[in-house]
N, C-alpha and C. Protein backbone atom coordinates (compact mmCIF):
# COMPACT_ATOMS: atom_id res chain seq x y z
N UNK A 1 61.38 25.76 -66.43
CA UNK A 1 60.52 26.49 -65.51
C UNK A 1 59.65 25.51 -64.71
N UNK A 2 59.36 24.38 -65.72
CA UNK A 2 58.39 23.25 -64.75
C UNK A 2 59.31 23.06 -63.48
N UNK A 3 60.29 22.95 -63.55
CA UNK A 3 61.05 22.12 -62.54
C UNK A 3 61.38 23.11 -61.33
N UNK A 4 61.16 24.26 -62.08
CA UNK A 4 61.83 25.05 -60.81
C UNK A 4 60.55 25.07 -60.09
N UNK A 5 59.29 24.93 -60.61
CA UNK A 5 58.27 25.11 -59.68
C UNK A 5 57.86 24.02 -58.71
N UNK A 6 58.17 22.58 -59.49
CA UNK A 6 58.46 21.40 -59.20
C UNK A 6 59.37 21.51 -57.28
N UNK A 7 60.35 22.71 -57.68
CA UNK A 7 61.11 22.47 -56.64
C UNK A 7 60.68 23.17 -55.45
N UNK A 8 59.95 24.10 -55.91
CA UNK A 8 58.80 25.16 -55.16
C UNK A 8 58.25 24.78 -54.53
N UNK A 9 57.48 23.94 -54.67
CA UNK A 9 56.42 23.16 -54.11
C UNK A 9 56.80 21.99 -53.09
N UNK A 10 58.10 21.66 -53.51
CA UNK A 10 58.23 21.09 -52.78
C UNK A 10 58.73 21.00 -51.60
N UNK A 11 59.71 22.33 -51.49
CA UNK A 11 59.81 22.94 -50.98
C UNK A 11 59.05 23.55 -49.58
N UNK A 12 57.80 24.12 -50.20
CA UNK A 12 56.80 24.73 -49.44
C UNK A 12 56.18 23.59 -49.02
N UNK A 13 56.30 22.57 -48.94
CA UNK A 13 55.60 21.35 -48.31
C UNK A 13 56.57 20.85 -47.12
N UNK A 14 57.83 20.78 -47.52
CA UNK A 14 58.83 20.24 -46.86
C UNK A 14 58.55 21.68 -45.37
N UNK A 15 58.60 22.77 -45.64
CA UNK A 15 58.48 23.46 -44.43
C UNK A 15 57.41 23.49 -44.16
N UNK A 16 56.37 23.27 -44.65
CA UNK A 16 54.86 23.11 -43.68
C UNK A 16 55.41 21.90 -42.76
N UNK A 17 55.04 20.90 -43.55
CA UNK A 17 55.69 19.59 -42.42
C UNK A 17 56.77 19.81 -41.43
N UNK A 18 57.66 20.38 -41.44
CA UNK A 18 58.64 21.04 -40.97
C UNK A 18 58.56 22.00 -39.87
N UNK A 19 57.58 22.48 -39.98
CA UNK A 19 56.75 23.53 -38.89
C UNK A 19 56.18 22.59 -38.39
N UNK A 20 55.20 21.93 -38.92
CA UNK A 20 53.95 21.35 -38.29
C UNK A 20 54.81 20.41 -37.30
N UNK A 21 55.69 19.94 -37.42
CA UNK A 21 56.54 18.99 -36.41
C UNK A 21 57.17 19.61 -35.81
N UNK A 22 57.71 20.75 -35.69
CA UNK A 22 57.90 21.80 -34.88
C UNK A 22 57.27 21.76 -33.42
N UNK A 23 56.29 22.42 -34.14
CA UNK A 23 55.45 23.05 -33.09
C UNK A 23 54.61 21.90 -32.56
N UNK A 24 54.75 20.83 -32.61
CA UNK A 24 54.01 19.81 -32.17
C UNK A 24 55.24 18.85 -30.85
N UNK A 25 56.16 19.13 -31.41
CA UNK A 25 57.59 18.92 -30.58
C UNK A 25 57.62 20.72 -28.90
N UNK A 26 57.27 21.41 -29.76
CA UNK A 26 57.62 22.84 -28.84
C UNK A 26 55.92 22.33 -27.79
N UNK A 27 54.70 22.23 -28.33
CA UNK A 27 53.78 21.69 -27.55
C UNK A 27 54.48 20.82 -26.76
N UNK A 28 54.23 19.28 -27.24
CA UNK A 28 54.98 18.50 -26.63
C UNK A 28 55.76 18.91 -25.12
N UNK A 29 57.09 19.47 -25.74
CA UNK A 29 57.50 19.94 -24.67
C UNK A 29 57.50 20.73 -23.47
N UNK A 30 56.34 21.75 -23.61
CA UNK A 30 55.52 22.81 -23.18
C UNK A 30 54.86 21.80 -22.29
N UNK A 31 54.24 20.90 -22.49
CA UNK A 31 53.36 20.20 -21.60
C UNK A 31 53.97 19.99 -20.58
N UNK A 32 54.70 19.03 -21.12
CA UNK A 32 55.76 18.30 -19.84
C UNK A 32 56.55 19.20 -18.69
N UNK A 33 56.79 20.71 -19.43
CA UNK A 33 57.48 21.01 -18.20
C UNK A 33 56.15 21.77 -17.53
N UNK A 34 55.40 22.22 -17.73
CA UNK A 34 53.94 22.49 -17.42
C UNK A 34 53.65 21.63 -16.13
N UNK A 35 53.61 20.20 -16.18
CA UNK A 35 53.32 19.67 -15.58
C UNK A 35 54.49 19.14 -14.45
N UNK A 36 55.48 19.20 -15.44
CA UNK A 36 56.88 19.22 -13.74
C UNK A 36 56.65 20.43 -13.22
N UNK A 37 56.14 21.42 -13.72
CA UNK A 37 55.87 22.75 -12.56
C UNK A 37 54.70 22.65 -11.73
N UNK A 38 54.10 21.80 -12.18
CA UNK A 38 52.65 21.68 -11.12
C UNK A 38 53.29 20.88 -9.90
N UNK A 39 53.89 19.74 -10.46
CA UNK A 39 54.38 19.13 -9.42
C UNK A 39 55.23 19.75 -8.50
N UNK A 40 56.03 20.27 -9.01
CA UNK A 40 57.11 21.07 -8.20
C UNK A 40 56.78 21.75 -7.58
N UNK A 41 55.57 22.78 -8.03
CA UNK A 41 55.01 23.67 -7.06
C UNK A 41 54.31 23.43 -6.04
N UNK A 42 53.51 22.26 -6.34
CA UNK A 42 52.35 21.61 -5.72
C UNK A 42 52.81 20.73 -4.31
């Protein structure tokens, strides 16, 4: 049972980080075309 929780956890860490680089990549990218649209429009 230790281990399965062992794997739980680790688990639930691996997709926090996993998200958190996510959405830091989807920002990221959000910016940039954000700002090729200013230009483009502008």
């Amino acid at each position: 049972m230790q281990v399965h929780w062992n794997c739980v956890i680790a688990g639930v860490r691996f997709l926090h980080i996993a998200s958190s680089v996510f959405l830091s990549v989807c920002a990221a990218a959000h910016a940039e075309l954000a700002g090729a649209a200013v230009i483009i429009s502008g």
